[in-house]
Protein backbone atom coordinates (compact mmCIF):
# COMPACT_ATOMS: atom_id res chain seq x y z
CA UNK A 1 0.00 0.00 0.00
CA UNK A 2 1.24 3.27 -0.77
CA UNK A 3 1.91 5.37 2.15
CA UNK A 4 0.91 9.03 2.83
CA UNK A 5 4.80 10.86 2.49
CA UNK A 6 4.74 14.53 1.35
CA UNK A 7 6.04 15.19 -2.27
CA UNK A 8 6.32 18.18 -3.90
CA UNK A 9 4.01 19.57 -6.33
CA UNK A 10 4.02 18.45 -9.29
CA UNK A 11 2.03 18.47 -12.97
CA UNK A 12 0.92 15.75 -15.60
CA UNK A 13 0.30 17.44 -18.96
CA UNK A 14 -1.95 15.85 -21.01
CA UNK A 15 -1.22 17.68 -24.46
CA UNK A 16 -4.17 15.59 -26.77
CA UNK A 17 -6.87 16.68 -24.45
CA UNK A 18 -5.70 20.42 -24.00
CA UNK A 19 -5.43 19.59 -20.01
CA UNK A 20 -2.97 19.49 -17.29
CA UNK A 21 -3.09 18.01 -14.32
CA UNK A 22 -1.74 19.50 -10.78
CA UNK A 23 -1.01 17.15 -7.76
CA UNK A 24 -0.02 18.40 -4.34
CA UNK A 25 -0.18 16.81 -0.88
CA UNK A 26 -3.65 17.64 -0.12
CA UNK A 27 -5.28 17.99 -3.72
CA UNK A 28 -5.55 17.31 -7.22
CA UNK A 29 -6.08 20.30 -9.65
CA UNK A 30 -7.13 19.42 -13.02
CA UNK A 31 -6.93 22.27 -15.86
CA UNK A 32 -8.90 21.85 -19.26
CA UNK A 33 -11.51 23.59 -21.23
CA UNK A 34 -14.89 24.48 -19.72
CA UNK A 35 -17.54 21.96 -21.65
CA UNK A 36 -14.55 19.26 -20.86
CA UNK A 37 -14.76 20.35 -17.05
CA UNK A 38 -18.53 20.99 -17.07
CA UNK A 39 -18.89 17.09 -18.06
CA UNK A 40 -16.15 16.12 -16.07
CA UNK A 41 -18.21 17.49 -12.78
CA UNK A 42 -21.29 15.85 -13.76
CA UNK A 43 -19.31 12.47 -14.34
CA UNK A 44 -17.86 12.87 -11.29
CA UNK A 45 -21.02 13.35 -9.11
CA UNK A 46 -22.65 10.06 -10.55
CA UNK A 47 -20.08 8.12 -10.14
CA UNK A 48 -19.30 9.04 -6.62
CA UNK A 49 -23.33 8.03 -6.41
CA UNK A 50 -23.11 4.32 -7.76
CA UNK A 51 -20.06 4.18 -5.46
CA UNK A 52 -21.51 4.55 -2.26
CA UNK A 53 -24.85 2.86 -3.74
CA UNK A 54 -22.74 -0.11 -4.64
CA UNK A 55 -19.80 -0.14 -2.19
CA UNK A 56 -18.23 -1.17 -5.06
CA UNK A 57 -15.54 1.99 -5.50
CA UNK A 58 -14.33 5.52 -4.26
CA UNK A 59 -14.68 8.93 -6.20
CA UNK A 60 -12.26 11.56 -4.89
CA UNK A 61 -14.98 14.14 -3.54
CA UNK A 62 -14.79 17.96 -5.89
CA UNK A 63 -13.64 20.45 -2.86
CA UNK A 64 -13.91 23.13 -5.51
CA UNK A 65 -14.57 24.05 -9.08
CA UNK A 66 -14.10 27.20 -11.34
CA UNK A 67 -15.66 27.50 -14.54
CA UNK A 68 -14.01 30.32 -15.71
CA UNK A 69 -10.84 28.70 -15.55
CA UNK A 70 -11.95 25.20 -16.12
CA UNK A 71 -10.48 23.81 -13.17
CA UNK A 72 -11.96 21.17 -10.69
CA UNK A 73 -9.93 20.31 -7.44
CA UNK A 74 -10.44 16.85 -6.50
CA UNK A 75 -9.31 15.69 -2.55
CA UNK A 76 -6.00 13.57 -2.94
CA UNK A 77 -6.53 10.15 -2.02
CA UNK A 78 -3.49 8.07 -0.74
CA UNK A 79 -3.14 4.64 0.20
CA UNK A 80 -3.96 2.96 -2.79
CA UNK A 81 -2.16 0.74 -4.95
CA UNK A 82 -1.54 0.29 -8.87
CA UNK A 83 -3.61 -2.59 -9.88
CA UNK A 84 -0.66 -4.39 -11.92
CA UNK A 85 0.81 -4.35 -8.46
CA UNK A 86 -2.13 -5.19 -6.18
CA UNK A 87 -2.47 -7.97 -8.77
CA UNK A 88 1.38 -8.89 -8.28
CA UNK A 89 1.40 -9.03 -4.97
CA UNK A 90 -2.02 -10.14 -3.28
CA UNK A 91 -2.85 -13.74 -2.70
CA UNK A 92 -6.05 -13.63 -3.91
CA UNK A 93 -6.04 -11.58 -6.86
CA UNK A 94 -9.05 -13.03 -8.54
CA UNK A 95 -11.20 -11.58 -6.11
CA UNK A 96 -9.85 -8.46 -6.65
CA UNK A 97 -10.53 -8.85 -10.36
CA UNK A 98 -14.12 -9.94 -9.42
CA UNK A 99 -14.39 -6.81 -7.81
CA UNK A 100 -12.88 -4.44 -10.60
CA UNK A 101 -15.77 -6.46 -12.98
CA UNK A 102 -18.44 -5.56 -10.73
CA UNK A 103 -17.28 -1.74 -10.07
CA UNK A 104 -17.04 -1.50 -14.14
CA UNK A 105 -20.64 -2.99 -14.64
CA UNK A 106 -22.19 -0.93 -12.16
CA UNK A 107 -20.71 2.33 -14.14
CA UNK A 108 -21.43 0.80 -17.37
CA UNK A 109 -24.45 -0.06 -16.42
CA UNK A 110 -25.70 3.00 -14.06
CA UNK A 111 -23.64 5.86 -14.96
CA UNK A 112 -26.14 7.88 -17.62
CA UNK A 113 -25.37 11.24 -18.59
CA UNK A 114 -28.34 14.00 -19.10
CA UNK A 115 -29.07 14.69 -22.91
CA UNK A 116 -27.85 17.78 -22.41
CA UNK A 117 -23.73 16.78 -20.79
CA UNK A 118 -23.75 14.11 -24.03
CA UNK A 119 -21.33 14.93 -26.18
CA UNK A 120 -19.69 13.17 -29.55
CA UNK A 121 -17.14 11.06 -29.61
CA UNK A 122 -14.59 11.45 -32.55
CA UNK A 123 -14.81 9.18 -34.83
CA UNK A 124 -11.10 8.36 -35.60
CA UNK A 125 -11.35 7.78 -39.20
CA UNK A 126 -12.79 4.20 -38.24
CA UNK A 127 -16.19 2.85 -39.44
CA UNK A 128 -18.16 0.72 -36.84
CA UNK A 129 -20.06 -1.86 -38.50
């Protein structure tokens, strides 16, 4: 389990999505356009809702957003692990996949956006048949 140490701030830049990403002891700042962050809050909030419905999963709770600058601030959450390494290192690692299957479904399942937060997806040149 990873362990709560203090690092210094740093950023994640993610340059195909126009957003950054801003991690500091207590918090998570996430940068990126305003319909992106607008959909991003709404995501957020129903997820967090089949979470504690479900048990299944955690949602870092929003302490603050700003439209104007497209920024949400998520709490950081510590004591998790990567799951390649959970997976590694647990004994009982299919249960843990069990419950990763049952956390997707309920989002897959559950998680339905208002008509008016859908947006489309880019099509990538590919035709779905």
């Amino acid at each position: 389990m990873a362990e709560n140490v203090a690092l210094p701030p740093f950023t994640l830049p993610f340059a195909g999505i126009g957003a950054h990403v801003v991690f500091s002891d207590l918090a998570v700042v996430k940068y990126q356009n305003v319909e992106r962050t607008r959909l991003e809050l709404k995501k957020t909030e129903l997820a967090a809702e089949i979470g504690r419905s479900t048990s299944s999963f955690w949602v870092p709770s929003v302490l603050a957003h700003d439209m104007a600058s497209g920024s949400i601030t998520f709490e950081r959450m510590y004591g998790f692990s990567y799951l390649n390494v959970a997976l590694s290192t647990l004994p009982h690692a299919e249960r843990l996949i069990a419950q990763v299957g049952r956390a997707l479904a309920a989002i897959h399942d559950r998680l339905r956006l208002p008509d008016d937060y859908r947006v489309a997806l880019p099509t990538f040149g590919v035709a779905l048949q």
